[in-house]
N, C-alpha and C. Protein backbone atom coordinates (compact mmCIF):
# COMPACT_ATOMS: atom_id res chain seq x y z
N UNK A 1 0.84 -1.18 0.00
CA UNK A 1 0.00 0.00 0.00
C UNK A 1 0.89 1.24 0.00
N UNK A 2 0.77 1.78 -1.16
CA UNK A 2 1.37 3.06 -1.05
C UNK A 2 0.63 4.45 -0.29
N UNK A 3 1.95 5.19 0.70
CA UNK A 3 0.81 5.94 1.04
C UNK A 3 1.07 7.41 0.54
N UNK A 4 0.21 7.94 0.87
CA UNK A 4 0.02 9.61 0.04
C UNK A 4 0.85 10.27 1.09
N UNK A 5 1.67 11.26 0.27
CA UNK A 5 2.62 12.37 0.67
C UNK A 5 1.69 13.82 1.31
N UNK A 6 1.74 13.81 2.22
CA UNK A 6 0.94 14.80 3.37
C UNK A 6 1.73 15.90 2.91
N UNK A 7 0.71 17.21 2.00
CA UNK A 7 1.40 18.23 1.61
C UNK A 7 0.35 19.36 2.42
N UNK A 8 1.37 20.95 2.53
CA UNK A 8 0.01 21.83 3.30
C UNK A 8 -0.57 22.08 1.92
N UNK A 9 -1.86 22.75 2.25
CA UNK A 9 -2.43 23.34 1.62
C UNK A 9 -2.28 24.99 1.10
N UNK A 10 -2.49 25.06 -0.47
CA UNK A 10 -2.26 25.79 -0.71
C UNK A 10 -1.80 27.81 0.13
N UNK A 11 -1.21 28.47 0.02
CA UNK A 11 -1.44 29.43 0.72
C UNK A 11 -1.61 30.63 -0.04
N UNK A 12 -2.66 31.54 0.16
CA UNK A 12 -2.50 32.71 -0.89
C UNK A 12 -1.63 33.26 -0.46
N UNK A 13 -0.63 33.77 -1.32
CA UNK A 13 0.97 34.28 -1.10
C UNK A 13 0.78 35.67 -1.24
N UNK A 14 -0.71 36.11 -1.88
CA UNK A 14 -0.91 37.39 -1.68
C UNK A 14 -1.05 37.98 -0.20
N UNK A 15 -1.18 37.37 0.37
CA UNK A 15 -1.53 38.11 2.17
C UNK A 15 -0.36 37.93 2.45
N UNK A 16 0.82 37.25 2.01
CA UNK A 16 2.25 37.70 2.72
C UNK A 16 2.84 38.92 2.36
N UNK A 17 2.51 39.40 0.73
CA UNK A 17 3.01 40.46 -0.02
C UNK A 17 2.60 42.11 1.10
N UNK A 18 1.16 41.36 0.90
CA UNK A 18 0.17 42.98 1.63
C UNK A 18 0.65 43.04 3.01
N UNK A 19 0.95 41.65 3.99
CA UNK A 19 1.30 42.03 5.00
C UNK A 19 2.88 42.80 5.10
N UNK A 20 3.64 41.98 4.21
CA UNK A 20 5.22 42.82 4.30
C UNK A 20 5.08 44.24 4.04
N UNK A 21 4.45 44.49 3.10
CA UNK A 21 3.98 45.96 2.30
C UNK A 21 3.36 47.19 3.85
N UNK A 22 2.72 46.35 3.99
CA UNK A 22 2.06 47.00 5.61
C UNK A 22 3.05 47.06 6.16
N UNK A 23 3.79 46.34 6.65
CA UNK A 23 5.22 46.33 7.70
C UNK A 23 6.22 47.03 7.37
N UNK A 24 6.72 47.72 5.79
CA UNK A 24 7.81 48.12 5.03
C UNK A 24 7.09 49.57 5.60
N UNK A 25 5.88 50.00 5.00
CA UNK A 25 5.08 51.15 5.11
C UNK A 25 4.79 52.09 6.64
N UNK A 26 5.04 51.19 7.02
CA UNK A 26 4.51 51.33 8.90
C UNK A 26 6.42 51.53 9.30
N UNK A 27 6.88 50.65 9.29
CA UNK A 27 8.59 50.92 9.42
C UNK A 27 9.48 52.43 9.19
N UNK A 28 8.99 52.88 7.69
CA UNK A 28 9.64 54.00 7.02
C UNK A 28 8.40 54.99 7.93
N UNK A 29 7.22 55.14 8.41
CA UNK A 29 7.00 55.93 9.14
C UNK A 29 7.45 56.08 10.60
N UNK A 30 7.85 55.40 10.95
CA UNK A 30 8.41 55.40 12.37
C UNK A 30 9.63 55.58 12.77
N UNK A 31 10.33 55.25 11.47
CA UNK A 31 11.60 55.79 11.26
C UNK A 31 11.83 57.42 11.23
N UNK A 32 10.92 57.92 10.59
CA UNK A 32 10.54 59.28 10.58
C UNK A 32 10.27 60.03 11.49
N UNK A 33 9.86 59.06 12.39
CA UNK A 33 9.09 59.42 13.84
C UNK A 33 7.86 59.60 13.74
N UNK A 34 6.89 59.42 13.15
CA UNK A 34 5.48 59.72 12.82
C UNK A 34 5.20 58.26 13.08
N UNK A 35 3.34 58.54 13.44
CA UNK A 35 2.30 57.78 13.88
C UNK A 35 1.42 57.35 13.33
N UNK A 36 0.62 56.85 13.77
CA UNK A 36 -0.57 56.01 13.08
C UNK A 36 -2.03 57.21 13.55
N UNK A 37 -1.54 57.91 14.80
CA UNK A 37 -2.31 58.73 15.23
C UNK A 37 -3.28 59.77 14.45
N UNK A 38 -2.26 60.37 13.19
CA UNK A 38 -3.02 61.44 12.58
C UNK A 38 -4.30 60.90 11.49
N UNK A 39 -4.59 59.69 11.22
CA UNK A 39 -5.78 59.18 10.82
C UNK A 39 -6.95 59.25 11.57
N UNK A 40 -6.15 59.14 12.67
CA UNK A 40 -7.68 58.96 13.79
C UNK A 40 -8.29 60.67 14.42
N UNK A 41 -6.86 61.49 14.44
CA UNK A 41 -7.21 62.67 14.73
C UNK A 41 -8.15 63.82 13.32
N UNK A 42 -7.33 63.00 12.38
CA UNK A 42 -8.28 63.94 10.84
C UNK A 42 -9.48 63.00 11.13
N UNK A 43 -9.88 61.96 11.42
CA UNK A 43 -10.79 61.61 11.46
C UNK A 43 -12.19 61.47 12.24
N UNK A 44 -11.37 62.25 13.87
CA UNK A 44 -12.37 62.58 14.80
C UNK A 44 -12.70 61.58 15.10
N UNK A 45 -12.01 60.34 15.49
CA UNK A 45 -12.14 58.99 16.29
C UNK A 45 -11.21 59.01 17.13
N UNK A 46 -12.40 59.29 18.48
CA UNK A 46 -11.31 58.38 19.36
C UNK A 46 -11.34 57.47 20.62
N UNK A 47 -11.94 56.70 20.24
CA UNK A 47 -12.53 55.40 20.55
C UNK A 47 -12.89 53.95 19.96
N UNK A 48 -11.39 52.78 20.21
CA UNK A 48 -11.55 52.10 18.73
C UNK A 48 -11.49 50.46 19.68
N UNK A 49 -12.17 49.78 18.63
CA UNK A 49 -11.51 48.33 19.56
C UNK A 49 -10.40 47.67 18.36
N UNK A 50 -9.74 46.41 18.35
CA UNK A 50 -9.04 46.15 17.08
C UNK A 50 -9.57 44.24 16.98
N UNK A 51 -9.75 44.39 15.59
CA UNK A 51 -10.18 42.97 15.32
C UNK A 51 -9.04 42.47 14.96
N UNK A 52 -8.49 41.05 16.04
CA UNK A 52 -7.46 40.46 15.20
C UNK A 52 -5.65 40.82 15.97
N UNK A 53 -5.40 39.87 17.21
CA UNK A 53 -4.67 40.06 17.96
C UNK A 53 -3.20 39.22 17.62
N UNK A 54 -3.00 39.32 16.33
CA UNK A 54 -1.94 38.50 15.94
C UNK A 54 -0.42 39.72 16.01
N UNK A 55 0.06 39.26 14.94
CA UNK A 55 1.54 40.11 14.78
C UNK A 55 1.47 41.49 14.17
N UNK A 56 0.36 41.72 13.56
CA UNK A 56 -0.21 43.30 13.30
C UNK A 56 -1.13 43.93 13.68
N UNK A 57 -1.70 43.13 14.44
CA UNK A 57 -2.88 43.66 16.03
C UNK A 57 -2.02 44.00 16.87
N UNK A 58 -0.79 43.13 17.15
CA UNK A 58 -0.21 43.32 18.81
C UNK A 58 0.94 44.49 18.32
N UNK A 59 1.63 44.77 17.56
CA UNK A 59 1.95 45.81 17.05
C UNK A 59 0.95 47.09 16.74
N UNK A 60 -0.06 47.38 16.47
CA UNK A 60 -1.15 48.50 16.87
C UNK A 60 -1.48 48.57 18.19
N UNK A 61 -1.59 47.78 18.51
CA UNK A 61 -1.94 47.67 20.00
C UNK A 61 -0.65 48.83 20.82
N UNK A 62 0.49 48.54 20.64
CA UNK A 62 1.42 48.95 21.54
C UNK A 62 2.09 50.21 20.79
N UNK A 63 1.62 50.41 19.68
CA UNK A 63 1.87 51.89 18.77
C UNK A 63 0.53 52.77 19.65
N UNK A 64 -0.33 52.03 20.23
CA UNK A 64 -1.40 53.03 19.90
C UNK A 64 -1.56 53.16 21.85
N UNK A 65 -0.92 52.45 22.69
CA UNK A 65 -1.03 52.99 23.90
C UNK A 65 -0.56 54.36 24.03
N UNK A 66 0.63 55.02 23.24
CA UNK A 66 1.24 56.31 23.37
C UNK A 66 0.37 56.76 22.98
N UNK A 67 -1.21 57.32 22.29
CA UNK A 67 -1.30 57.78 21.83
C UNK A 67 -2.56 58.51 22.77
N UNK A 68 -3.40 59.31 22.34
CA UNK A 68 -4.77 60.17 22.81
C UNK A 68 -5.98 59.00 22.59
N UNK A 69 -5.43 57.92 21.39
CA UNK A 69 -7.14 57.35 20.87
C UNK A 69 -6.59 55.76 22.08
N UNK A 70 -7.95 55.84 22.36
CA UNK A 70 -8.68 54.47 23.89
C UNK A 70 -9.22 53.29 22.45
N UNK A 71 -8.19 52.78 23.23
CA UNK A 71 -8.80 50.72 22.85
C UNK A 71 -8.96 50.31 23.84
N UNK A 72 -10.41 49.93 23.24
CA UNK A 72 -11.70 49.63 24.20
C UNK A 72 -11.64 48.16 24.74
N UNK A 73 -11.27 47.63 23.62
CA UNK A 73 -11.24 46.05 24.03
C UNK A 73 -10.81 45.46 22.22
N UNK A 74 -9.88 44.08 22.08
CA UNK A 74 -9.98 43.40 20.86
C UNK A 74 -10.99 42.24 21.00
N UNK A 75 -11.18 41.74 19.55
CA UNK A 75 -11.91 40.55 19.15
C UNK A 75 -10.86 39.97 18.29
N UNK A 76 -10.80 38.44 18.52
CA UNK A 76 -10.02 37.84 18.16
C UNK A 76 -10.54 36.35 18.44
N UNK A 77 -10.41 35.39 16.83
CA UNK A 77 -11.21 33.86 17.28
C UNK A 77 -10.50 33.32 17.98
N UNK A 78 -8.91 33.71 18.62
CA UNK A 78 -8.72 32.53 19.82
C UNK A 78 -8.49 33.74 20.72
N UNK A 79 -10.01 33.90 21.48
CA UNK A 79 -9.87 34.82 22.24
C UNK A 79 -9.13 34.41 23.69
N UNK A 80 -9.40 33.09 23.62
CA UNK A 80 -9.07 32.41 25.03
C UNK A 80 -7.33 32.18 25.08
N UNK A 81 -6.96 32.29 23.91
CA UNK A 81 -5.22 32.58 24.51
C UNK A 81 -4.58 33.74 24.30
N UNK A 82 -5.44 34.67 23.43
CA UNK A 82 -4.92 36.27 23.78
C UNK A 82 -5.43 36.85 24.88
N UNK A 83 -6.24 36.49 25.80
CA UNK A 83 -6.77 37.70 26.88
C UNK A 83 -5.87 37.78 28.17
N UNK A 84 -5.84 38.80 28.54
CA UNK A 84 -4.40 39.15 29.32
C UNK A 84 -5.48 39.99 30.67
N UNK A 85 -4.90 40.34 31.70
CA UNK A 85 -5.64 40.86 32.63
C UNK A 85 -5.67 42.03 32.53
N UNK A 86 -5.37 43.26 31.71
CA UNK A 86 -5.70 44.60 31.38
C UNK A 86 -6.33 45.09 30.57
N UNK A 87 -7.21 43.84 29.38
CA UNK A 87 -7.48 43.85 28.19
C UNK A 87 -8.44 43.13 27.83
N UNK A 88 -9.59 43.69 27.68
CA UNK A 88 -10.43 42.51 27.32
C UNK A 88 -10.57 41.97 25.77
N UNK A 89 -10.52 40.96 25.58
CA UNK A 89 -10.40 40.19 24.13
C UNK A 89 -11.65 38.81 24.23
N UNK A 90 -12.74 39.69 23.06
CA UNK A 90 -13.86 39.13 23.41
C UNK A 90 -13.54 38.00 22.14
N UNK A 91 -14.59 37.19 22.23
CA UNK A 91 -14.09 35.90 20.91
C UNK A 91 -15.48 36.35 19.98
N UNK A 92 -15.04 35.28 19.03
CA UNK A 92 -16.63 36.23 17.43
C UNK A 92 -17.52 35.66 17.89
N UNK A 93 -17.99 34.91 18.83
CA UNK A 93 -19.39 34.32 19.16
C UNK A 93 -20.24 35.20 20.30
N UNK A 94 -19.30 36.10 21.30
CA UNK A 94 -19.89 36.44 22.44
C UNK A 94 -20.36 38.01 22.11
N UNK A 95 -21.25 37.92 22.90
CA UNK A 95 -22.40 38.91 22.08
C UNK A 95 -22.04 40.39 22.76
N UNK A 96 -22.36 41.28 22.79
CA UNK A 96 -22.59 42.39 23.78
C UNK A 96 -20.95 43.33 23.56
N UNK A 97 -20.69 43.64 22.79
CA UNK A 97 -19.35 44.01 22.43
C UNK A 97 -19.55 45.57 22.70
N UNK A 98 -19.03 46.12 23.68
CA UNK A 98 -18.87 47.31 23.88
C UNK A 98 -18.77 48.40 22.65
N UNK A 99 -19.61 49.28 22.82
CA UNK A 99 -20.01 50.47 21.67
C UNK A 99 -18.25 51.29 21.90
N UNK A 100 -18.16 51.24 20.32
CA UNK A 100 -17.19 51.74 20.00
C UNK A 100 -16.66 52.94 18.45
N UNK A 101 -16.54 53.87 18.41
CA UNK A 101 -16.39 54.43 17.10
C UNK A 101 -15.82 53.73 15.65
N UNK A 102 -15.34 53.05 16.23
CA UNK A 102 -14.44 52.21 15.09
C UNK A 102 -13.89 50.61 15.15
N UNK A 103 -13.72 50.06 14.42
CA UNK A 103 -13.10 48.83 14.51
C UNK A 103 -11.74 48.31 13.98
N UNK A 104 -10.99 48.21 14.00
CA UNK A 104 -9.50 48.20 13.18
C UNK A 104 -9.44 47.00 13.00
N UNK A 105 -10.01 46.37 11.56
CA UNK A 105 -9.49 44.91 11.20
C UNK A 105 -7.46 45.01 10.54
N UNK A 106 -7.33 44.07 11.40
CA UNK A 106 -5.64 43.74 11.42
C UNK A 106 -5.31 43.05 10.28
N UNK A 107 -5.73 41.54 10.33
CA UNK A 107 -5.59 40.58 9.34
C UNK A 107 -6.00 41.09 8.25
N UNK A 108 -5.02 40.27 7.47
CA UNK A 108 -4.90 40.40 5.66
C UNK A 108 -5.70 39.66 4.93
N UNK A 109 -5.38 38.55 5.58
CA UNK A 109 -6.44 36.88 4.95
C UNK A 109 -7.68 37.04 5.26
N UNK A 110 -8.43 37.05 4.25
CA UNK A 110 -9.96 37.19 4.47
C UNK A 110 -10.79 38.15 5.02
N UNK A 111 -10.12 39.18 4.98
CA UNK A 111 -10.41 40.97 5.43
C UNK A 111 -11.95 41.07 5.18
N UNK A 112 -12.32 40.67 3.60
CA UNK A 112 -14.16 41.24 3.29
C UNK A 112 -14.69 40.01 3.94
N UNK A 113 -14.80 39.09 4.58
CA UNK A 113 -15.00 38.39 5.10
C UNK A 113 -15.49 38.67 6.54
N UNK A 114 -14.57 39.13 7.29
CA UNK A 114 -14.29 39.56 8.45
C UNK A 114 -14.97 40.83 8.31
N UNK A 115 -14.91 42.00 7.56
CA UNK A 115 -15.84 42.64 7.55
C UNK A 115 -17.07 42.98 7.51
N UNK A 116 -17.88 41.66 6.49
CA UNK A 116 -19.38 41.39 6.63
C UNK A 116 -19.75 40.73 7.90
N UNK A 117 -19.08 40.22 8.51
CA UNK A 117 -19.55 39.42 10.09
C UNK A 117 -19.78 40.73 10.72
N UNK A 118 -18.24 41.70 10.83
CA UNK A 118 -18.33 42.88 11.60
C UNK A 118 -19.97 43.51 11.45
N UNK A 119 -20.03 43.46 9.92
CA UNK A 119 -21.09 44.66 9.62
C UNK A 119 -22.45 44.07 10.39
N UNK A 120 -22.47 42.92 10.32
CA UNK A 120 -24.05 42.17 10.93
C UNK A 120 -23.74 42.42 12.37
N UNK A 121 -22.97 42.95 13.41
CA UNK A 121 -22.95 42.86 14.72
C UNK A 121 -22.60 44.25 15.52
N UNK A 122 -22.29 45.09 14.48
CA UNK A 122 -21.98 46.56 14.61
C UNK A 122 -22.78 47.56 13.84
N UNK A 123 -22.19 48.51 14.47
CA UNK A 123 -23.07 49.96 13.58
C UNK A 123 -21.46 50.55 13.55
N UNK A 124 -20.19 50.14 14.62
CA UNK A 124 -19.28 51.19 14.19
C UNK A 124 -18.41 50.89 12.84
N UNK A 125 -18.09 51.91 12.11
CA UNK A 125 -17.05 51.83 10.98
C UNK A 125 -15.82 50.81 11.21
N UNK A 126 -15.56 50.17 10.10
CA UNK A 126 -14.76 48.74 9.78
C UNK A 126 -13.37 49.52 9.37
N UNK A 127 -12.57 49.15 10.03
CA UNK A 127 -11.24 50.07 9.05
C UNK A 127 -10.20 49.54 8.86
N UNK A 128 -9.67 49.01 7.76
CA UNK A 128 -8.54 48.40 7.83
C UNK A 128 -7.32 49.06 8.08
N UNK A 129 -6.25 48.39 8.50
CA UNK A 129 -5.03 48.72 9.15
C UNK A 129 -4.30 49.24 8.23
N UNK A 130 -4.04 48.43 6.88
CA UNK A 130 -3.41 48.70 5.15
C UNK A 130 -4.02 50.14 5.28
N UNK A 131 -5.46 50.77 5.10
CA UNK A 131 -5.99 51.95 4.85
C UNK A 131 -5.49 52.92 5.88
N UNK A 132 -5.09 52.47 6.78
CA UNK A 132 -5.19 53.57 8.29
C UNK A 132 -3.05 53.76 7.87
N UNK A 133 -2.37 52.99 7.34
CA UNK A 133 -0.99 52.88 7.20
C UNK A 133 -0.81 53.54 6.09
N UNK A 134 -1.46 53.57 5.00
CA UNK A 134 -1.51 54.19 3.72
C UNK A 134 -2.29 55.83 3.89
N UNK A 135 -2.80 56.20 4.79
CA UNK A 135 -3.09 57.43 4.67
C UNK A 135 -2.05 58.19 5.78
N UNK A 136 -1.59 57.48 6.02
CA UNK A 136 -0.76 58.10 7.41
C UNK A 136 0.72 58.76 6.06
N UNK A 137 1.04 57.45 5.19
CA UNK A 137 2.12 57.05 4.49
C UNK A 137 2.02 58.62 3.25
N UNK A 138 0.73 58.74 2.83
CA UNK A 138 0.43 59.64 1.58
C UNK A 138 0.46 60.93 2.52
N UNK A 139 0.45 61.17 3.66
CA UNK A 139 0.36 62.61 4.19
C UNK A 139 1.88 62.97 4.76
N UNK A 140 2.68 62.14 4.32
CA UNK A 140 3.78 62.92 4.23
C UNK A 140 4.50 63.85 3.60
């Protein structure tokens, strides 16, 4: 019996591009010394939670304690091994998600995805991180 060669499954190699691109973009501003801040201040938000507590959540996360704008709390599907005792990190099933101006989706993979769930459980604005890095990036 021959057996079959256990390969992963495909990966879209596009969400590595957009995420490096995000990270190259976010880098050369900070190098500069500039923030992620002036999106939220032209924008008159300041009150946000962030969807998505991985390696470009937890990097917003700790750009954005220096700043004037309050994170309220993240959502994240393994909420049960990101929640920390200063932070609440609700999971996508639990209901009652604190009213917030905004939402900062992190993740790359499956973004309109993650955004139509958002839209059925919120009224606040969906914003991606790429958009919030790219307007920061063009107002230089």
């Amino acid at each position: 019996m021959r057996m079959k060669k256990k390969t992963q499954p495909p990966v879209p190699e596009k969400r590595f591009v957009i995420g490096f691109q995000i990270l190259s973009q976010w880098l050369r501003l900070k190098q500069d010394g500039k923030t992620l801040t002036p999106f939220f201040e032209d924008n008159f938000i300041e009150n946000i939670a962030i969807y998505g507590m991985g390696v470009l959540g937890e990097r917003f996360y700790q750009e954005m304690q220096s700043s004037r704008i309050k994170i309220h709390y993240a959502i994240d599907r393994f909420a049960a091994s990101k929640s920390r005792p200063d932070f609440n990190v609700y999971g996508l099933d639990e209901g009652g998600w604190p009213e917030v101006e905004a939402i900062v989706v992190t993740p790359v993979q499956d973004y309109w995805s993650i955004v139509e769930l958002l839209e059925e459980r919120t009224d606040a604005a969906i914003l991606s991180l790429q958009d919030i890095v790219d307007y920061c990036v063009a107002g230089d």
